[in-house]
N, C-alpha and C. Protein backbone atom coordinates (compact mmCIF):
# COMPACT_ATOMS: atom_id res chain seq x y z
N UNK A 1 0.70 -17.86 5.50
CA UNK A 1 0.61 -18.30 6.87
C UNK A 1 1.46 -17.38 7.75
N UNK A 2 0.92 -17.02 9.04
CA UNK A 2 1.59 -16.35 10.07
C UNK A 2 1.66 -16.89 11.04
N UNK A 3 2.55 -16.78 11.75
CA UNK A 3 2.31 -17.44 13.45
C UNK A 3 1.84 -16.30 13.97
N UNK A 4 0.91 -16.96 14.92
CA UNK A 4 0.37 -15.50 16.08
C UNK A 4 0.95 -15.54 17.04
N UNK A 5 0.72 -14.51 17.79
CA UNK A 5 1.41 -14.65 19.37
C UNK A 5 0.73 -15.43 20.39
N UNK A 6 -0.53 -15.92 20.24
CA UNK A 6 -1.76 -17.06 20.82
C UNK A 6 -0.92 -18.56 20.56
N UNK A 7 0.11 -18.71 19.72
CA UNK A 7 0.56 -20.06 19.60
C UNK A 7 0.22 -20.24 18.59
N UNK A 8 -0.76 -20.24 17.67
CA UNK A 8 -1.17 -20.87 16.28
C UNK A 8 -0.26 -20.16 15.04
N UNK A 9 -1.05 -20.79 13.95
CA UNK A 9 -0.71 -20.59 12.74
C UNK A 9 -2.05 -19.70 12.28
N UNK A 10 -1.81 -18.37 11.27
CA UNK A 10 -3.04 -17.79 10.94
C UNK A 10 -3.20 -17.36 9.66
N UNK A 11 -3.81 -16.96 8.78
CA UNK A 11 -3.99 -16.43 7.18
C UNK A 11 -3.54 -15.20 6.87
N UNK A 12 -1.97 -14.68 6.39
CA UNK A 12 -1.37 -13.70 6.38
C UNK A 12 -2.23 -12.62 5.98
N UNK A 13 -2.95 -12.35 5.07
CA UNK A 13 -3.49 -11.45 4.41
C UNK A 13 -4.73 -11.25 5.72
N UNK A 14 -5.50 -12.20 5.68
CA UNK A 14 -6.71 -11.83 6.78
C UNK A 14 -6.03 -11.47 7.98
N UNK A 15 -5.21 -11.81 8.72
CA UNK A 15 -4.28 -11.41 10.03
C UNK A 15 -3.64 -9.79 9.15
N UNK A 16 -3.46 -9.54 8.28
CA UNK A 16 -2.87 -8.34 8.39
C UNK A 16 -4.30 -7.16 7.86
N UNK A 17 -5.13 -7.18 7.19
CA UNK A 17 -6.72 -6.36 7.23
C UNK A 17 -6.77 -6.45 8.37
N UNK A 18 -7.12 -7.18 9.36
CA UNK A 18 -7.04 -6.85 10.81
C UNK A 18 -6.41 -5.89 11.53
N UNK A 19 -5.24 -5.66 11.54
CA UNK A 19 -3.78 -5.34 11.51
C UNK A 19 -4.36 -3.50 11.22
N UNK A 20 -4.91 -3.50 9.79
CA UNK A 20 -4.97 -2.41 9.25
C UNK A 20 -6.60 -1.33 9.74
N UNK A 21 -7.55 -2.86 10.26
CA UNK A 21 -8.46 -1.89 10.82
C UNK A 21 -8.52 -1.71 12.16
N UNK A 22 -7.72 -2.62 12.93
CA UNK A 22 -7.49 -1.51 14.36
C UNK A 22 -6.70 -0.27 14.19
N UNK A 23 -5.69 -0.76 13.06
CA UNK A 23 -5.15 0.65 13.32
C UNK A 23 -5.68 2.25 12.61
N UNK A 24 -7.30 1.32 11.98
CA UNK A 24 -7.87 2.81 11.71
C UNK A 24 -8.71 3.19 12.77
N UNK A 25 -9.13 1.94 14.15
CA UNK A 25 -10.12 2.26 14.78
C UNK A 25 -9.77 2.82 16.12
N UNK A 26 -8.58 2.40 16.22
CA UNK A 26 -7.84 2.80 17.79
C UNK A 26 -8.08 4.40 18.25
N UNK A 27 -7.78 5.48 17.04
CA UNK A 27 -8.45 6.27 17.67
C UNK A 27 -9.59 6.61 17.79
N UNK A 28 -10.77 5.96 17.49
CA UNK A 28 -11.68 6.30 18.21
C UNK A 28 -12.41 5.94 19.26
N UNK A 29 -11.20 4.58 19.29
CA UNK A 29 -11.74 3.79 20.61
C UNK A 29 -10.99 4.73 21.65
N UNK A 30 -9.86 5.10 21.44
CA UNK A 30 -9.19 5.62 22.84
C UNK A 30 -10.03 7.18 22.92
N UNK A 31 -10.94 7.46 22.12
CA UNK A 31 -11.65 8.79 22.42
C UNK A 31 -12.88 8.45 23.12
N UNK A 32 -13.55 6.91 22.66
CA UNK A 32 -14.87 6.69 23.64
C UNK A 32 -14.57 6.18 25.02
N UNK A 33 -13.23 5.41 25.32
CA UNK A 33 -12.68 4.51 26.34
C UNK A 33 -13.59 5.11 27.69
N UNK A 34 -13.93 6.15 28.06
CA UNK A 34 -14.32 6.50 29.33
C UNK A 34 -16.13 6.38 28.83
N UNK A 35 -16.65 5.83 27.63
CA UNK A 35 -17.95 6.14 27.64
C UNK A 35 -18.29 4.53 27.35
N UNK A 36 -17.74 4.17 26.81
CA UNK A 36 -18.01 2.59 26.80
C UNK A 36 -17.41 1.20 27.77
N UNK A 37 -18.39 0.35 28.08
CA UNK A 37 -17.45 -0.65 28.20
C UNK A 37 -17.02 -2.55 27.99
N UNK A 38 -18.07 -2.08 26.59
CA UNK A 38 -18.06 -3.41 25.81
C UNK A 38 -17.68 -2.71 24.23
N UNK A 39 -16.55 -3.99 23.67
CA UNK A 39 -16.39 -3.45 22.22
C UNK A 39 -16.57 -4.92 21.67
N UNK A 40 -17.08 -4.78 20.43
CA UNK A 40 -17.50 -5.99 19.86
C UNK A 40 -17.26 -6.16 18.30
N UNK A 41 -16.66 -6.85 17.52
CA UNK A 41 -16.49 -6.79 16.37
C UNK A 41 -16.91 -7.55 15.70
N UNK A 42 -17.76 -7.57 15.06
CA UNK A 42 -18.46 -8.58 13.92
C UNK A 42 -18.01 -8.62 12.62
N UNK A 43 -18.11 -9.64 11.95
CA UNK A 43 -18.44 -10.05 10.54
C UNK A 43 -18.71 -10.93 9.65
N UNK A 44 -18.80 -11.12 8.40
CA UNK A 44 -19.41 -12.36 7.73
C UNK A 44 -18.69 -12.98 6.65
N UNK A 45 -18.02 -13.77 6.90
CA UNK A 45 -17.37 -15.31 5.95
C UNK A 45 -15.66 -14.27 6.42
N UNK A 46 -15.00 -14.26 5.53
CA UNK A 46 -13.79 -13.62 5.27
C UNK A 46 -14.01 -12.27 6.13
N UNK A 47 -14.62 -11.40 6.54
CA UNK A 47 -15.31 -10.61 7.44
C UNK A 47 -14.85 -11.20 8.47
N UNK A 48 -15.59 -12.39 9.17
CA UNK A 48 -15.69 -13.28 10.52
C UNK A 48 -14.39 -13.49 10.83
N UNK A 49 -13.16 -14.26 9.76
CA UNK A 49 -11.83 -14.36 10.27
C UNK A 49 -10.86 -12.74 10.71
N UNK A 50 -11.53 -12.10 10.35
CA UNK A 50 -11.10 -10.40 10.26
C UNK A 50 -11.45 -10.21 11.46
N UNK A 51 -12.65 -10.25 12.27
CA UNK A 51 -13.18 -9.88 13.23
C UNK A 51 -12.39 -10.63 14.55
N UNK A 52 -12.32 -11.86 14.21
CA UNK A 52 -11.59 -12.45 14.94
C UNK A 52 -10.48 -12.54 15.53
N UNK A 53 -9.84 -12.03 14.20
CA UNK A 53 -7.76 -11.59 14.68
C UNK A 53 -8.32 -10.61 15.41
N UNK A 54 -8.82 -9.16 14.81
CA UNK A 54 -9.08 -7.98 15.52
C UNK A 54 -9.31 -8.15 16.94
N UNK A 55 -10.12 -9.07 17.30
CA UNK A 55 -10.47 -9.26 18.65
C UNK A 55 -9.21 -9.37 19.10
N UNK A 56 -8.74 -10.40 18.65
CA UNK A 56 -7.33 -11.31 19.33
C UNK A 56 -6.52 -9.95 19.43
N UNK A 57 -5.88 -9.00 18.57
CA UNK A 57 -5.42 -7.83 18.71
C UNK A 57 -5.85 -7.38 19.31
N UNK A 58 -6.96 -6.62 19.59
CA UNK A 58 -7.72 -5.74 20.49
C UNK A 58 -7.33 -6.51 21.63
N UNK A 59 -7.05 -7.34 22.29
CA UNK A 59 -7.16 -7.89 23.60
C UNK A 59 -5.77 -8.23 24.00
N UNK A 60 -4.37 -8.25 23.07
CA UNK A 60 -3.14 -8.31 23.23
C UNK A 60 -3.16 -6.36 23.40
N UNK A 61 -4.19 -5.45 22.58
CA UNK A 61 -3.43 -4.27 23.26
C UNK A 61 -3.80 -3.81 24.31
N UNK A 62 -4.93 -4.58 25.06
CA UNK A 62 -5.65 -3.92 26.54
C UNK A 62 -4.37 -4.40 27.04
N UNK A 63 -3.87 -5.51 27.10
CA UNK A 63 -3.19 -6.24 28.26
C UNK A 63 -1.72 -5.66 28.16
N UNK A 64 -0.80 -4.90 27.18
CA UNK A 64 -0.18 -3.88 27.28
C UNK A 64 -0.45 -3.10 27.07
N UNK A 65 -1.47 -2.17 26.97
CA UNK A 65 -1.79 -0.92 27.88
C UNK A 65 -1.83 -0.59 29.25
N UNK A 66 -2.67 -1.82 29.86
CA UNK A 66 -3.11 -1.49 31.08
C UNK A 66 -2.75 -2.63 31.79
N UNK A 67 -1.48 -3.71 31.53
CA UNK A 67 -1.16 -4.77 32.33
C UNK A 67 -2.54 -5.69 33.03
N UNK A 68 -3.52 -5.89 32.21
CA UNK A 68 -4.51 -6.65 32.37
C UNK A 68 -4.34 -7.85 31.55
N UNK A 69 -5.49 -8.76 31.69
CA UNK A 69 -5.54 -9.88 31.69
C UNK A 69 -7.20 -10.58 30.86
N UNK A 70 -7.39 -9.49 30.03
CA UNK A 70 -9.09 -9.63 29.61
C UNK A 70 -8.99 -10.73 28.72
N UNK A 71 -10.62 -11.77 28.31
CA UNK A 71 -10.46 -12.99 28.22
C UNK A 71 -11.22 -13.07 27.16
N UNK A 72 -11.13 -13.23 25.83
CA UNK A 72 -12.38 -13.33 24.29
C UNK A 72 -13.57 -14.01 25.41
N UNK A 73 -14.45 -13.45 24.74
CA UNK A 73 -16.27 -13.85 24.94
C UNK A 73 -16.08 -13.25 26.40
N UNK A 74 -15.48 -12.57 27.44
CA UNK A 74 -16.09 -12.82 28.64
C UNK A 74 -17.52 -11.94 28.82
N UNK A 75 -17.69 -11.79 29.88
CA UNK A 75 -18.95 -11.10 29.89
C UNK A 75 -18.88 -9.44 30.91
N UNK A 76 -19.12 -8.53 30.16
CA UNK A 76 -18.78 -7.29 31.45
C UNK A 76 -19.15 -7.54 32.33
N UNK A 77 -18.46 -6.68 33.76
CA UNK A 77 -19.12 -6.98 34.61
C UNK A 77 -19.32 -5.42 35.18
């Protein structure tokens, strides 16, 4: 068990694979950043909780990067 920074409690091992594939994906997100502007992470059973922290990560590092405020599921605009 981990605490997250969202307030909850989360599955150490699945919260840290997460952990380990943003930090294989970051650079290639910060190489498309000016060509994209939806990122989306999927997956299936043990996959799905993976995808999920990732999100949750991915969206704690927009908001210190760029002092924003982006929201899981919203919709681009």
């Amino acid at each position: 068990e981990v605490d997250l920074f969202v307030g909850g409690k989360g599955h150490r091992s699945i919260f840290q694979s997460a952990c380990g594939v943003l930090r294989s994906v970051v650079p290639s997100l910060e190489e498309l950043a000016d060509d994209v502007d939806t990122v989306t992470f999927t997956g299936h059973s043990l996959g799905g909780g993976v995808a999920t922290y990732l999100t949750l990560l991915f969206l704690e590092l927009l908001e210190l990067e760029e002092g924003s405020e982006p929201q899981a599921g919203s919709a681009p605009e």
